[in-house]
C-alpha atoms as a PDB file:
ATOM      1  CA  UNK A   1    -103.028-131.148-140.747  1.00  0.00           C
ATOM      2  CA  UNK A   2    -106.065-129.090-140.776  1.00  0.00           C
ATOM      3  CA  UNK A   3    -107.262-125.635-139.892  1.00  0.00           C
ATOM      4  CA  UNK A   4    -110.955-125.165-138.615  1.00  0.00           C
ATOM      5  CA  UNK A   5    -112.736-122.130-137.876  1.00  0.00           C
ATOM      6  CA  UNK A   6    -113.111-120.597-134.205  1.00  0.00           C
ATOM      7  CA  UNK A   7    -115.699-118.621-132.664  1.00  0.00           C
ATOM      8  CA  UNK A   8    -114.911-114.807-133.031  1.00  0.00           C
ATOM      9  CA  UNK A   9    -114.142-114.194-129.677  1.00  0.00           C
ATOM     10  CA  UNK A  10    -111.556-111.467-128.092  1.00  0.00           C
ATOM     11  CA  UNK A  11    -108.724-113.255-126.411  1.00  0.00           C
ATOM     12  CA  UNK A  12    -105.378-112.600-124.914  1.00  0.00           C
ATOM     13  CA  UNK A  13    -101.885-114.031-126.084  1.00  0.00           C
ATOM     14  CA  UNK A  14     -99.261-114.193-123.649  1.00  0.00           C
ATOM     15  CA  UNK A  15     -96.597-113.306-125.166  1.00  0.00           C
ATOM     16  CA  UNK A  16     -93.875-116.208-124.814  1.00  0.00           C
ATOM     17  CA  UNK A  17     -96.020-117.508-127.162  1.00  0.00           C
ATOM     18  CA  UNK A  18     -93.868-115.611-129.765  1.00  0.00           C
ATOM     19  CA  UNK A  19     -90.648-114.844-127.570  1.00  0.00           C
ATOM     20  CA  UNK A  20     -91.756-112.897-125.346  1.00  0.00           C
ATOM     21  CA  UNK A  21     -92.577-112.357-121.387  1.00  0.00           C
ATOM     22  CA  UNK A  22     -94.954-114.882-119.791  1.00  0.00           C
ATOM     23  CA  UNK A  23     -95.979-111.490-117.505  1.00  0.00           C
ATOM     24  CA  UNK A  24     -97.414-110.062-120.896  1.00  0.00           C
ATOM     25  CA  UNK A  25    -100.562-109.935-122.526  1.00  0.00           C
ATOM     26  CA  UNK A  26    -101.293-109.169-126.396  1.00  0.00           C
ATOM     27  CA  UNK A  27    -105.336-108.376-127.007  1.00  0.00           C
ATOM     28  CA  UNK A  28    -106.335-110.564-130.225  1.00  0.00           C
ATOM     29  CA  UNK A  29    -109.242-112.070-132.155  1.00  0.00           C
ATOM     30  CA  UNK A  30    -109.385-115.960-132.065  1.00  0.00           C
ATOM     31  CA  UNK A  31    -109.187-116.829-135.523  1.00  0.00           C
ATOM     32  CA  UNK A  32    -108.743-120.757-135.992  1.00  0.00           C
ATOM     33  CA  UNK A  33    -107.532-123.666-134.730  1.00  0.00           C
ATOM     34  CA  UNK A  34    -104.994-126.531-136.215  1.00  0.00           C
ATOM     35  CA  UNK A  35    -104.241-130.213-135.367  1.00  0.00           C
ATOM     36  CA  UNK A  36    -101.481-132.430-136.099  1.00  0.00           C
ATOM     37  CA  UNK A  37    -101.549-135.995-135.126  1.00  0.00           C
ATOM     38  CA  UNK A  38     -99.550-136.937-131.825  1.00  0.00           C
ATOM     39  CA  UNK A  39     -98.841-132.614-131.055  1.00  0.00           C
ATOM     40  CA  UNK A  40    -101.032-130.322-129.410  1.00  0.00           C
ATOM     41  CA  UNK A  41    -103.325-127.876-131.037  1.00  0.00           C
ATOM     42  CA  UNK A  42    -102.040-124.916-132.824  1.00  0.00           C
ATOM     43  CA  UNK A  43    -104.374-121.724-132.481  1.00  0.00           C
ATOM     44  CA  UNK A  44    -104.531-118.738-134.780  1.00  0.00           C
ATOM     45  CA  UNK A  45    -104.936-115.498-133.572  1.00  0.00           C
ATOM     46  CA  UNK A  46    -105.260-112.163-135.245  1.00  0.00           C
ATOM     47  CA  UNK A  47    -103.307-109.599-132.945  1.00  0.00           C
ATOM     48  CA  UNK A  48    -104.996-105.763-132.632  1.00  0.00           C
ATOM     49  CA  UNK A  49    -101.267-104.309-131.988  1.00  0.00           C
ATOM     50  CA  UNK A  50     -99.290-105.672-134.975  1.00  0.00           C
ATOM     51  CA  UNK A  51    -102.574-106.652-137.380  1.00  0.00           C
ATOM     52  CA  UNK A  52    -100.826-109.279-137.868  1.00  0.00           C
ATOM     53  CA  UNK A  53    -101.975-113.320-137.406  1.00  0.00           C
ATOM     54  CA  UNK A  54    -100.005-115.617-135.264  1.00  0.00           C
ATOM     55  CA  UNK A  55    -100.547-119.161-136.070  1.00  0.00           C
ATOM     56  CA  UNK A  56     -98.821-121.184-133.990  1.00  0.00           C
ATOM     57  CA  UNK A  57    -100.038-120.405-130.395  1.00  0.00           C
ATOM     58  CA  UNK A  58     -99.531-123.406-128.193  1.00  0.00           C
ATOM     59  CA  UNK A  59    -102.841-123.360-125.701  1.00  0.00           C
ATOM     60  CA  UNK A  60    -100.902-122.908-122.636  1.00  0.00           C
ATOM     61  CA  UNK A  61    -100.861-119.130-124.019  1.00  0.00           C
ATOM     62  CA  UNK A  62    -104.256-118.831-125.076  1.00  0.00           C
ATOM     63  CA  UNK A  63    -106.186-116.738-122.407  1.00  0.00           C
ATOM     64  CA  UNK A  64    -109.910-115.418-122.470  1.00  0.00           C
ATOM     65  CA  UNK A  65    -109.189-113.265-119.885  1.00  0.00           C
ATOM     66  CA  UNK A  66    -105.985-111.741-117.805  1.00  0.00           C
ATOM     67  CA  UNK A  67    -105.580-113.224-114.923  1.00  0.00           C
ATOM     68  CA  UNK A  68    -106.453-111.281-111.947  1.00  0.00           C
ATOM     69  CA  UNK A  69    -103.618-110.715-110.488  1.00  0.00           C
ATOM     70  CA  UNK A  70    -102.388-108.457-113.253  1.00  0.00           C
ATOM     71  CA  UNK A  71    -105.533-105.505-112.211  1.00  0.00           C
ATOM     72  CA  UNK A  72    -105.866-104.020-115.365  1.00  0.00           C
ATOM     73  CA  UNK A  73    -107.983-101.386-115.960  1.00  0.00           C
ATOM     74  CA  UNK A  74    -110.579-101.798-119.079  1.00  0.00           C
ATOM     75  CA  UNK A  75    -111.361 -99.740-121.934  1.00  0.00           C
ATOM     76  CA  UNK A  76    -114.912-101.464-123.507  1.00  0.00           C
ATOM     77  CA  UNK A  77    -113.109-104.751-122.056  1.00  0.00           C
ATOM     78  CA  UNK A  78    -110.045-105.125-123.380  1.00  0.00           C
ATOM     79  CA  UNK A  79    -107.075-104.322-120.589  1.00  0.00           C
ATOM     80  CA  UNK A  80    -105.135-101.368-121.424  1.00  0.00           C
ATOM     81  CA  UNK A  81    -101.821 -99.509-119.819  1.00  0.00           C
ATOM     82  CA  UNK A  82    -100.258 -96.888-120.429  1.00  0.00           C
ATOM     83  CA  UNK A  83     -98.897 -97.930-123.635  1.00  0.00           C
ATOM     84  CA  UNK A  84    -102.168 -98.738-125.299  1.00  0.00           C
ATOM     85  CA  UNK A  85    -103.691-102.232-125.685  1.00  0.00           C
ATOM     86  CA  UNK A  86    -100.516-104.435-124.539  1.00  0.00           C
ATOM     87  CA  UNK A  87    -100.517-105.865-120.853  1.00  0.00           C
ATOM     88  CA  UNK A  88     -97.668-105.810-118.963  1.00  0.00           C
ATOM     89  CA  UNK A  89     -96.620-105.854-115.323  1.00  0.00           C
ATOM     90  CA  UNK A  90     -93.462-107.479-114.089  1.00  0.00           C
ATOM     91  CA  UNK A  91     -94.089-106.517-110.447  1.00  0.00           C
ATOM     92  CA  UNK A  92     -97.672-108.876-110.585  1.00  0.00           C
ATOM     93  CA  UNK A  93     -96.811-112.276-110.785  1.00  0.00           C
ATOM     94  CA  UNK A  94     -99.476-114.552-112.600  1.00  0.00           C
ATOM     95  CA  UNK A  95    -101.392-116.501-110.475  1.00  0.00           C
ATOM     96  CA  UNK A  96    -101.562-120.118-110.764  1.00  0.00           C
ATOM     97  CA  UNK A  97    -101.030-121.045-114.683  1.00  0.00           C
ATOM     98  CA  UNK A  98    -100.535-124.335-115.507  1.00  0.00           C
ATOM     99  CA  UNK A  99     -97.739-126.152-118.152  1.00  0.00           C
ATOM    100  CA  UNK A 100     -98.811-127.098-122.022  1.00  0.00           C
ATOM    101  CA  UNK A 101     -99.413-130.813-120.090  1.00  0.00           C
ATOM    102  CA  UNK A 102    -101.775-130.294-117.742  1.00  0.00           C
ATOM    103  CA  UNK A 103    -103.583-127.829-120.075  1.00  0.00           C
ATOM    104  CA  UNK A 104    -104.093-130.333-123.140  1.00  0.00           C
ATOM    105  CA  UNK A 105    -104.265-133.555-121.574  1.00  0.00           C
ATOM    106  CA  UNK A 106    -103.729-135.717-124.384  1.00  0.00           C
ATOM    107  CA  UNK A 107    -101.934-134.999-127.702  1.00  0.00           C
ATOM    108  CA  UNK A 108    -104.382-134.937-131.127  1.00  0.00           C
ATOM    109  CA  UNK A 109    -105.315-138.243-132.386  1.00  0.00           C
ATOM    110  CA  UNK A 110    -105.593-137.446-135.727  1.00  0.00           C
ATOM    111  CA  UNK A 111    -105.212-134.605-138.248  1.00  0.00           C
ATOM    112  CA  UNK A 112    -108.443-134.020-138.872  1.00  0.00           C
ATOM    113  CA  UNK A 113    -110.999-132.052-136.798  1.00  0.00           C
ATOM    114  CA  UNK A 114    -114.360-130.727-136.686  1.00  0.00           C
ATOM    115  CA  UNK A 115    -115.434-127.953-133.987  1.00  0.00           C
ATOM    116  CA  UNK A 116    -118.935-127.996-132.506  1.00  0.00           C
ATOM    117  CA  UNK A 117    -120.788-126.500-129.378  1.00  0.00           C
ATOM    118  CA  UNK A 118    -122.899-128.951-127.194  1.00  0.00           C
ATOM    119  CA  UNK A 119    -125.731-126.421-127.020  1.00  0.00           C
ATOM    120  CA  UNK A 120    -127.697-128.261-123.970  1.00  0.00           C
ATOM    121  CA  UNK A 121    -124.455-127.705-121.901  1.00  0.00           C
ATOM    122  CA  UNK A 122    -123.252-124.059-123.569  1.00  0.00           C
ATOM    123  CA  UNK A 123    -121.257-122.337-121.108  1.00  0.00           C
ATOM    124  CA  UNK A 124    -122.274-124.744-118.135  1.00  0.00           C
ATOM    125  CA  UNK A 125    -120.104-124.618-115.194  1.00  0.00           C
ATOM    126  CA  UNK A 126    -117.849-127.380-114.783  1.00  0.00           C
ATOM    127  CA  UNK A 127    -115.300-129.009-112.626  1.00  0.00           C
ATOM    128  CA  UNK A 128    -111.746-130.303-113.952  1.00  0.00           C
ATOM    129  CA  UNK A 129    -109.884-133.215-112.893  1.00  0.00           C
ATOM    130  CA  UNK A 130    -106.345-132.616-113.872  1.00  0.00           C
ATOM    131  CA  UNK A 131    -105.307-135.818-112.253  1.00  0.00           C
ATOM    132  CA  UNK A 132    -102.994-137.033-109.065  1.00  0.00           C
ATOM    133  CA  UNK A 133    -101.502-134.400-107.212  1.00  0.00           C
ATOM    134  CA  UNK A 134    -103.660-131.679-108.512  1.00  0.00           C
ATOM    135  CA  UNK A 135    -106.599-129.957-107.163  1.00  0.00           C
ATOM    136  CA  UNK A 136    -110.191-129.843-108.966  1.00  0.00           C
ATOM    137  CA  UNK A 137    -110.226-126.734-111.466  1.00  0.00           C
ATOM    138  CA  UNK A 138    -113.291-124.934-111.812  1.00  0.00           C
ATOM    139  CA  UNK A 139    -114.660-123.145-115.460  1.00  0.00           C
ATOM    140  CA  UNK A 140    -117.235-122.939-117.932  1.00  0.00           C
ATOM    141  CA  UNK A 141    -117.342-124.952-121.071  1.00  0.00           C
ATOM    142  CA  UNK A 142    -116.977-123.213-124.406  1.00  0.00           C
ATOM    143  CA  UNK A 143    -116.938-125.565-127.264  1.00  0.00           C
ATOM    144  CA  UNK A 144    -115.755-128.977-128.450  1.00  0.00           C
ATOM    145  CA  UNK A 145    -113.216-130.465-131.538  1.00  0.00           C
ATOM    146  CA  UNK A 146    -113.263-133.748-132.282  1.00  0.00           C
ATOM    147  CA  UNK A 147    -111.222-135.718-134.196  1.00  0.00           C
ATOM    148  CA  UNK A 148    -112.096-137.951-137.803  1.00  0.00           C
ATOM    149  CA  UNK A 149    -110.090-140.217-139.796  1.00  0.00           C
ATOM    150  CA  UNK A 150    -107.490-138.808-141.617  1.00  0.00           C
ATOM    151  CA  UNK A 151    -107.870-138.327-145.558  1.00  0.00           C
ATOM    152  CA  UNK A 152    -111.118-140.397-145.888  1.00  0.00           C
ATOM    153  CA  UNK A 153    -112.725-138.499-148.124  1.00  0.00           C
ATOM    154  CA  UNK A 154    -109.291-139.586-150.453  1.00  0.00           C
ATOM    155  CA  UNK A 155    -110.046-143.451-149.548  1.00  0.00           C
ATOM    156  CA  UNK A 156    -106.697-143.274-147.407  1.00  0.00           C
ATOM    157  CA  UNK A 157    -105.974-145.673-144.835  1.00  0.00           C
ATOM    158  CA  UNK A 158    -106.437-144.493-141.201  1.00  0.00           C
ATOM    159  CA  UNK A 159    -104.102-145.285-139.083  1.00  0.00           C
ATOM    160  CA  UNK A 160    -104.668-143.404-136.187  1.00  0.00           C
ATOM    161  CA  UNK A 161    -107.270-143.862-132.837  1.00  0.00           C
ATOM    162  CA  UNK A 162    -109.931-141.603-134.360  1.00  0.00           C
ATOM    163  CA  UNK A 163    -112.872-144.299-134.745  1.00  0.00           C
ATOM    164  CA  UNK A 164    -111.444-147.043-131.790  1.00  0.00           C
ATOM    165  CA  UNK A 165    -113.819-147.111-129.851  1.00  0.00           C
ATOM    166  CA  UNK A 166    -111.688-147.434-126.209  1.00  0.00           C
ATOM    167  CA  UNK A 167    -109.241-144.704-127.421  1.00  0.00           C
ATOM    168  CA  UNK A 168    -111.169-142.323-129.373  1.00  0.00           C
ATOM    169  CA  UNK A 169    -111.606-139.028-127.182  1.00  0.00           C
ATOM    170  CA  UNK A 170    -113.378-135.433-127.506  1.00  0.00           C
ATOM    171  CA  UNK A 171    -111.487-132.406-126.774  1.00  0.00           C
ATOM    172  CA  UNK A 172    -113.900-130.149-124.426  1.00  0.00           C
ATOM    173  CA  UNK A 173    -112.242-126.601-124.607  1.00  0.00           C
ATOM    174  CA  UNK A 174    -113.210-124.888-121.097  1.00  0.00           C
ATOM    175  CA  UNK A 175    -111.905-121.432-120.150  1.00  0.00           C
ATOM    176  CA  UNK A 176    -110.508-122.066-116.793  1.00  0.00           C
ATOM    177  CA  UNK A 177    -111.244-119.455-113.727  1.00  0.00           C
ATOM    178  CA  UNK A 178    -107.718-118.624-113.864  1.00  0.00           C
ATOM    179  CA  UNK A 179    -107.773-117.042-117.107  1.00  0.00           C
ATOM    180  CA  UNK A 180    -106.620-120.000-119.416  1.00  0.00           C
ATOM    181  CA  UNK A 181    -108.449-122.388-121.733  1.00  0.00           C
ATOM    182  CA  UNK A 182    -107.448-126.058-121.006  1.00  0.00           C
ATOM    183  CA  UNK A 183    -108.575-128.539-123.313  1.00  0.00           C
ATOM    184  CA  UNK A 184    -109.721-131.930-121.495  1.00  0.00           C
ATOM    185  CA  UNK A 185    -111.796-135.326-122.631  1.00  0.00           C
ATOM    186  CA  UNK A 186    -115.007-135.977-121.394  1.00  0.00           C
ATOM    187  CA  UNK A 187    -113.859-138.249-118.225  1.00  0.00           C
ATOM    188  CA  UNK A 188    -112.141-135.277-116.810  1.00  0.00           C
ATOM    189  CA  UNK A 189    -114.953-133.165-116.694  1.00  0.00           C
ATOM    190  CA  UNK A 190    -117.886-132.960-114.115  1.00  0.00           C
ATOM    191  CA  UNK A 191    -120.898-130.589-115.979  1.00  0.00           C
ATOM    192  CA  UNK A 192    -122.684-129.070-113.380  1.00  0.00           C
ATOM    193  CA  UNK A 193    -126.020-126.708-114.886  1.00  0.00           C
ATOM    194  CA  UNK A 194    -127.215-125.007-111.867  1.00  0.00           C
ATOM    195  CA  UNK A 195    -130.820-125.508-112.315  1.00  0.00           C
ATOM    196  CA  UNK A 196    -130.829-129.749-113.429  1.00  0.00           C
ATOM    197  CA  UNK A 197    -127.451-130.706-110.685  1.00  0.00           C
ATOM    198  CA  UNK A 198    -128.448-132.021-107.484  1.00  0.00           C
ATOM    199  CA  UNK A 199    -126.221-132.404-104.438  1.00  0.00           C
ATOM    200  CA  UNK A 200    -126.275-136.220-104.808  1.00  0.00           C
ATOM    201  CA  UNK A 201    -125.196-135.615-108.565  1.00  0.00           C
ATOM    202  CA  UNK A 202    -122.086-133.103-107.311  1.00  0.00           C
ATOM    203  CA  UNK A 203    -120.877-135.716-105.345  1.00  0.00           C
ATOM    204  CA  UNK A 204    -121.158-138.992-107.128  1.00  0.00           C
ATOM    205  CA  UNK A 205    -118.026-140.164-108.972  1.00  0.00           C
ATOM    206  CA  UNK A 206    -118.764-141.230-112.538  1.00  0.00           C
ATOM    207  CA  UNK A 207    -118.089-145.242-114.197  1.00  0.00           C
ATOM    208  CA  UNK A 208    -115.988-145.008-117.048  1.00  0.00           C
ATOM    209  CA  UNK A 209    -115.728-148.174-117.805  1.00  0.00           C
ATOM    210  CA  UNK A 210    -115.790-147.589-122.125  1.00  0.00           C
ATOM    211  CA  UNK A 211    -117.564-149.897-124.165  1.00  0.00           C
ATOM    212  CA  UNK A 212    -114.304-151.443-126.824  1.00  0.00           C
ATOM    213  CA  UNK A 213    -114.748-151.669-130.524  1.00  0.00           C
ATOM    214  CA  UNK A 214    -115.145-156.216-129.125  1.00  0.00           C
ATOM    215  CA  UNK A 215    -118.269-155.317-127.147  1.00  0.00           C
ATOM    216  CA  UNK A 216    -120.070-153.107-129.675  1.00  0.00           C
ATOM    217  CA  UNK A 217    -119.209-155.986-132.205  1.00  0.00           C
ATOM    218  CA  UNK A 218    -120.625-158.563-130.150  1.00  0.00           C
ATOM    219  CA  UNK A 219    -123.733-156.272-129.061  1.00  0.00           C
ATOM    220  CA  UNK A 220    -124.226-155.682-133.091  1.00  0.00           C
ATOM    221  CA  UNK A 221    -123.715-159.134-133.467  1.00  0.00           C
ATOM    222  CA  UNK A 222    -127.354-160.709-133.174  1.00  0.00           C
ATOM    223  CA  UNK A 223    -129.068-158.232-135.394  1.00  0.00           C
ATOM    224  CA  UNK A 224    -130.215-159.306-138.851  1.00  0.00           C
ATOM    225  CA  UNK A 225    -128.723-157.649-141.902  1.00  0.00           C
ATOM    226  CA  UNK A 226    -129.770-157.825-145.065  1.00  0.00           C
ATOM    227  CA  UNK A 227    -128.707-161.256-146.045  1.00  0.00           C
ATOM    228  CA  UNK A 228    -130.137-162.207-142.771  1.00  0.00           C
ATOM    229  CA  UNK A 229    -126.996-163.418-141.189  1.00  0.00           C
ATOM    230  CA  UNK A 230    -124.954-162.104-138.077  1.00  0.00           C
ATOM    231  CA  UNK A 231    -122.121-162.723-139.981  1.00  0.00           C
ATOM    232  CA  UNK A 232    -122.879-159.830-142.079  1.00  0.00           C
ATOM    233  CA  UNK A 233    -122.507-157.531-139.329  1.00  0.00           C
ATOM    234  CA  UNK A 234    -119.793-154.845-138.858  1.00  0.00           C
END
Protein backbone atom coordinates (compact mmCIF):
# COMPACT_ATOMS: atom_id res chain seq x y z
CA UNK A 1 0.00 0.00 0.00
CA UNK A 2 0.81 3.56 -0.36
CA UNK A 3 -0.03 6.91 1.11
CA UNK A 4 -0.01 10.08 -1.22
CA UNK A 5 -0.47 13.54 -0.36
CA UNK A 6 -3.95 15.48 -0.67
CA UNK A 7 -4.74 18.94 -1.32
CA UNK A 8 -5.15 20.91 2.03
CA UNK A 9 -8.62 21.35 1.86
CA UNK A 10 -11.32 21.63 4.90
CA UNK A 11 -13.64 18.69 4.80
CA UNK A 12 -16.26 17.00 6.83
CA UNK A 13 -16.19 13.34 8.31
CA UNK A 14 -19.34 11.78 9.01
CA UNK A 15 -18.96 10.22 11.77
CA UNK A 16 -19.85 6.37 11.23
CA UNK A 17 -16.77 6.61 9.74
CA UNK A 18 -15.32 5.92 13.27
CA UNK A 19 -18.57 4.53 15.08
CA UNK A 20 -20.50 7.02 15.09
CA UNK A 21 -23.97 8.65 13.70
CA UNK A 22 -24.32 8.90 9.90
CA UNK A 23 -26.53 12.33 10.98
CA UNK A 24 -23.06 13.74 12.24
CA UNK A 25 -20.47 15.79 10.93
CA UNK A 26 -16.72 16.17 12.29
CA UNK A 27 -14.86 19.49 10.58
CA UNK A 28 -11.25 18.16 9.44
CA UNK A 29 -8.26 18.88 7.19
CA UNK A 30 -7.81 16.35 4.27
CA UNK A 31 -4.55 15.03 4.88
CA UNK A 32 -3.77 11.96 2.47
CA UNK A 33 -4.99 9.33 0.70
CA UNK A 34 -4.12 5.32 0.67
CA UNK A 35 -4.71 2.42 -1.81
CA UNK A 36 -4.70 -1.18 -1.48
CA UNK A 37 -5.13 -3.39 -4.41
CA UNK A 38 -8.77 -4.89 -4.94
CA UNK A 39 -10.27 -2.32 -1.63
CA UNK A 40 -11.34 1.08 -1.85
CA UNK A 41 -9.35 4.10 -0.96
CA UNK A 42 -8.50 4.89 2.54
CA UNK A 43 -8.42 8.79 3.31
CA UNK A 44 -6.60 10.54 6.11
CA UNK A 45 -7.99 13.24 7.81
CA UNK A 46 -6.74 15.45 10.56
CA UNK A 47 -9.88 16.19 12.86
CA UNK A 48 -10.07 20.06 14.50
CA UNK A 49 -12.13 18.50 17.62
CA UNK A 50 -9.86 15.66 18.81
CA UNK A 51 -6.37 16.92 16.87
CA UNK A 52 -6.19 13.80 16.20
CA UNK A 53 -5.71 11.95 12.43
CA UNK A 54 -8.10 9.35 11.29
CA UNK A 55 -6.71 7.19 8.66
CA UNK A 56 -8.99 4.94 7.58
CA UNK A 57 -12.01 6.95 6.24
CA UNK A 58 -13.86 4.92 3.67
CA UNK A 59 -15.05 7.74 0.87
CA UNK A 60 -18.62 7.19 1.39
CA UNK A 61 -17.82 9.50 4.59
CA UNK A 62 -15.71 11.94 3.07
CA UNK A 63 -17.80 15.19 2.54
CA UNK A 64 -16.62 18.74 1.24
CA UNK A 65 -19.55 20.13 2.39
CA UNK A 66 -22.78 19.24 4.78
CA UNK A 67 -25.41 18.43 3.03
CA UNK A 68 -28.12 20.89 2.93
CA UNK A 69 -30.53 19.50 4.60
CA UNK A 70 -28.66 19.69 7.88
CA UNK A 71 -28.92 24.12 7.75
CA UNK A 72 -26.06 24.82 9.64
CA UNK A 73 -25.11 28.02 10.44
CA UNK A 74 -21.26 29.06 9.56
CA UNK A 75 -18.60 30.53 11.49
CA UNK A 76 -15.70 31.61 8.59
CA UNK A 77 -17.25 28.34 6.85
CA UNK A 78 -17.02 25.68 8.88
CA UNK A 79 -20.74 24.58 10.37
CA UNK A 80 -21.01 25.07 13.96
CA UNK A 81 -23.87 24.25 16.81
CA UNK A 82 -24.17 24.81 19.86
CA UNK A 83 -21.53 22.58 20.97
CA UNK A 84 -18.75 24.08 18.93
CA UNK A 85 -17.43 22.72 15.60
CA UNK A 86 -19.31 19.16 15.58
CA UNK A 87 -22.56 18.82 13.35
CA UNK A 88 -25.30 17.15 14.52
CA UNK A 89 -29.05 16.99 13.96
CA UNK A 90 -31.08 13.85 14.32
CA UNK A 91 -34.37 15.57 13.45
CA UNK A 92 -32.71 16.50 9.60
CA UNK A 93 -32.39 13.54 7.74
CA UNK A 94 -29.50 13.58 5.05
CA UNK A 95 -30.58 13.98 1.78
CA UNK A 96 -29.79 11.59 -0.84
CA UNK A 97 -26.21 9.91 0.08
CA UNK A 98 -25.20 7.18 -1.72
CA UNK A 99 -23.47 3.50 -0.47
CA UNK A 100 -19.38 2.96 -0.55
CA UNK A 101 -20.51 1.19 -4.23
CA UNK A 102 -21.95 3.63 -6.06
CA UNK A 103 -19.46 6.19 -4.63
CA UNK A 104 -16.12 4.33 -5.76
CA UNK A 105 -17.11 2.53 -8.70
CA UNK A 106 -14.41 0.19 -9.02
CA UNK A 107 -12.03 -1.17 -6.33
CA UNK A 108 -8.01 0.03 -6.68
CA UNK A 109 -6.10 -1.77 -9.23
CA UNK A 110 -3.00 -1.60 -7.74
CA UNK A 111 -1.14 -0.37 -4.64
CA UNK A 112 0.48 2.23 -5.99
CA UNK A 113 -0.82 5.74 -6.80
CA UNK A 114 0.06 9.06 -7.94
CA UNK A 115 -2.43 12.17 -7.47
CA UNK A 116 -2.60 14.89 -10.12
CA UNK A 117 -5.06 17.76 -11.18
CA UNK A 118 -6.06 17.98 -14.95
CA UNK A 119 -5.57 21.74 -14.91
CA UNK A 120 -7.50 22.42 -18.43
CA UNK A 121 -10.61 20.84 -16.72
CA UNK A 122 -9.93 22.18 -12.81
CA UNK A 123 -13.12 22.35 -11.14
CA UNK A 124 -15.23 21.94 -14.46
CA UNK A 125 -18.73 20.99 -14.00
CA UNK A 126 -19.54 17.57 -14.74
CA UNK A 127 -22.22 15.01 -15.06
CA UNK A 128 -22.05 11.37 -13.39
CA UNK A 129 -23.30 8.25 -14.70
CA UNK A 130 -23.69 5.97 -11.78
CA UNK A 131 -25.15 3.32 -13.98
CA UNK A 132 -28.75 1.40 -14.48
CA UNK A 133 -31.32 2.44 -12.26
CA UNK A 134 -29.71 5.61 -11.20
CA UNK A 135 -30.18 9.10 -12.19
CA UNK A 136 -27.28 11.43 -13.72
CA UNK A 137 -25.33 13.14 -10.69
CA UNK A 138 -24.18 16.49 -11.15
CA UNK A 139 -20.54 18.06 -9.52
CA UNK A 140 -17.38 19.61 -10.14
CA UNK A 141 -14.17 17.78 -10.65
CA UNK A 142 -11.41 18.14 -8.09
CA UNK A 143 -8.47 16.02 -8.84
CA UNK A 144 -7.34 12.65 -10.19
CA UNK A 145 -5.15 9.30 -8.72
CA UNK A 146 -4.03 6.97 -10.88
CA UNK A 147 -2.70 3.85 -10.43
CA UNK A 148 1.23 2.34 -11.41
CA UNK A 149 2.68 -0.97 -11.17
CA UNK A 150 3.31 -2.18 -7.98
CA UNK A 151 7.05 -2.26 -6.59
CA UNK A 152 8.73 -1.41 -9.96
CA UNK A 153 11.12 0.65 -8.85
CA UNK A 154 12.25 -2.94 -6.78
CA UNK A 155 12.15 -4.88 -10.33
CA UNK A 156 8.98 -6.77 -8.84
CA UNK A 157 6.64 -8.48 -10.97
CA UNK A 158 3.27 -6.73 -11.57
CA UNK A 159 0.60 -8.57 -11.40
CA UNK A 160 -2.14 -6.39 -11.33
CA UNK A 161 -4.30 -4.27 -14.33
CA UNK A 162 -2.26 -1.10 -13.84
CA UNK A 163 -0.55 -0.91 -17.46
CA UNK A 164 -3.44 -3.28 -19.52
CA UNK A 165 -4.42 -1.31 -21.65
CA UNK A 166 -8.50 -2.42 -21.76
CA UNK A 167 -8.56 -2.51 -17.90
CA UNK A 168 -6.38 0.15 -16.73
CA UNK A 169 -8.68 3.07 -15.32
CA UNK A 170 -8.23 6.73 -13.71
CA UNK A 171 -9.94 7.56 -10.60
CA UNK A 172 -11.58 11.22 -11.21
CA UNK A 173 -12.43 12.42 -7.57
CA UNK A 174 -15.57 14.88 -8.06
CA UNK A 175 -17.34 16.46 -5.08
CA UNK A 176 -20.86 15.61 -5.77
CA UNK A 177 -23.79 18.44 -5.32
CA UNK A 178 -24.98 16.46 -2.52
CA UNK A 179 -22.14 17.03 -0.37
CA UNK A 180 -20.02 13.80 -1.05
CA UNK A 181 -16.93 13.08 -3.14
CA UNK A 182 -17.49 9.99 -5.42
CA UNK A 183 -14.65 8.71 -7.15
CA UNK A 184 -15.52 7.53 -10.89
CA UNK A 185 -13.32 6.51 -14.24
CA UNK A 186 -13.29 8.56 -17.07
CA UNK A 187 -16.34 6.74 -19.04
CA UNK A 188 -18.62 7.78 -16.30
CA UNK A 189 -18.03 11.24 -16.53
CA UNK A 190 -19.45 13.91 -19.01
CA UNK A 191 -16.98 17.35 -18.54
CA UNK A 192 -18.97 20.11 -19.37
CA UNK A 193 -16.72 23.83 -19.22
CA UNK A 194 -19.34 26.36 -19.70
CA UNK A 195 -17.62 28.51 -22.12
CA UNK A 196 -16.04 25.44 -24.83
CA UNK A 197 -19.64 22.85 -24.34
CA UNK A 198 -22.11 23.21 -26.94
CA UNK A 199 -25.66 21.89 -26.84
CA UNK A 200 -24.82 19.27 -29.51
CA UNK A 201 -21.77 18.27 -27.19
CA UNK A 202 -24.32 17.97 -23.88
CA UNK A 203 -26.24 15.67 -25.67
CA UNK A 204 -24.07 13.34 -27.63
CA UNK A 205 -23.28 9.99 -25.96
CA UNK A 206 -19.57 9.18 -26.03
CA UNK A 207 -17.76 5.69 -27.98
CA UNK A 208 -15.86 3.86 -25.60
CA UNK A 209 -14.84 1.39 -27.48
CA UNK A 210 -10.87 1.10 -25.70
CA UNK A 211 -8.08 0.44 -27.79
CA UNK A 212 -6.53 -3.39 -26.05
CA UNK A 213 -2.90 -3.86 -25.29
CA UNK A 214 -3.50 -6.43 -29.27
CA UNK A 215 -4.38 -3.25 -31.17
CA UNK A 216 -1.68 -0.90 -29.86
CA UNK A 217 0.74 -3.91 -30.59
CA UNK A 218 -0.36 -4.30 -33.98
CA UNK A 219 -0.60 -0.34 -34.58
CA UNK A 220 3.25 -0.27 -33.15
CA UNK A 221 3.86 -3.05 -35.21
CA UNK A 222 5.03 -1.48 -38.67
CA UNK A 223 7.38 1.05 -37.21
CA UNK A 224 11.12 0.54 -37.57
CA UNK A 225 13.24 0.08 -34.47
CA UNK A 226 16.57 0.17 -34.22
CA UNK A 227 17.55 -3.09 -35.73
CA UNK A 228 15.11 -2.16 -38.35
CA UNK A 229 12.71 -4.95 -37.81
CA UNK A 230 8.95 -4.98 -36.62
CA UNK A 231 9.82 -7.74 -34.72
CA UNK A 232 11.67 -5.60 -32.42
CA UNK A 233 8.70 -3.83 -31.42
CA UNK A 234 6.99 -3.85 -27.97
Amino acid sequence: MRNVNCPKTLVYIRCDAFGGSDQEFEAAWLVSVRAMRNRPFCFQAWVIKYAACYDKIPPHCLYWQIPDSLGMNTVEGVPITDSGIRITDSELPITDPLPLHKVQLWECLSGSIELWRKEQLADVPVVINLGKGEKPRLGHYWFTLDYLPEGQGQGYLDLGDAELLEEHKEANVIKLSNGQVVIYPNNRIKWMPSSLTTEEAVAAIPKWDVASNAQWDAWWGDSEELLGSALWAY
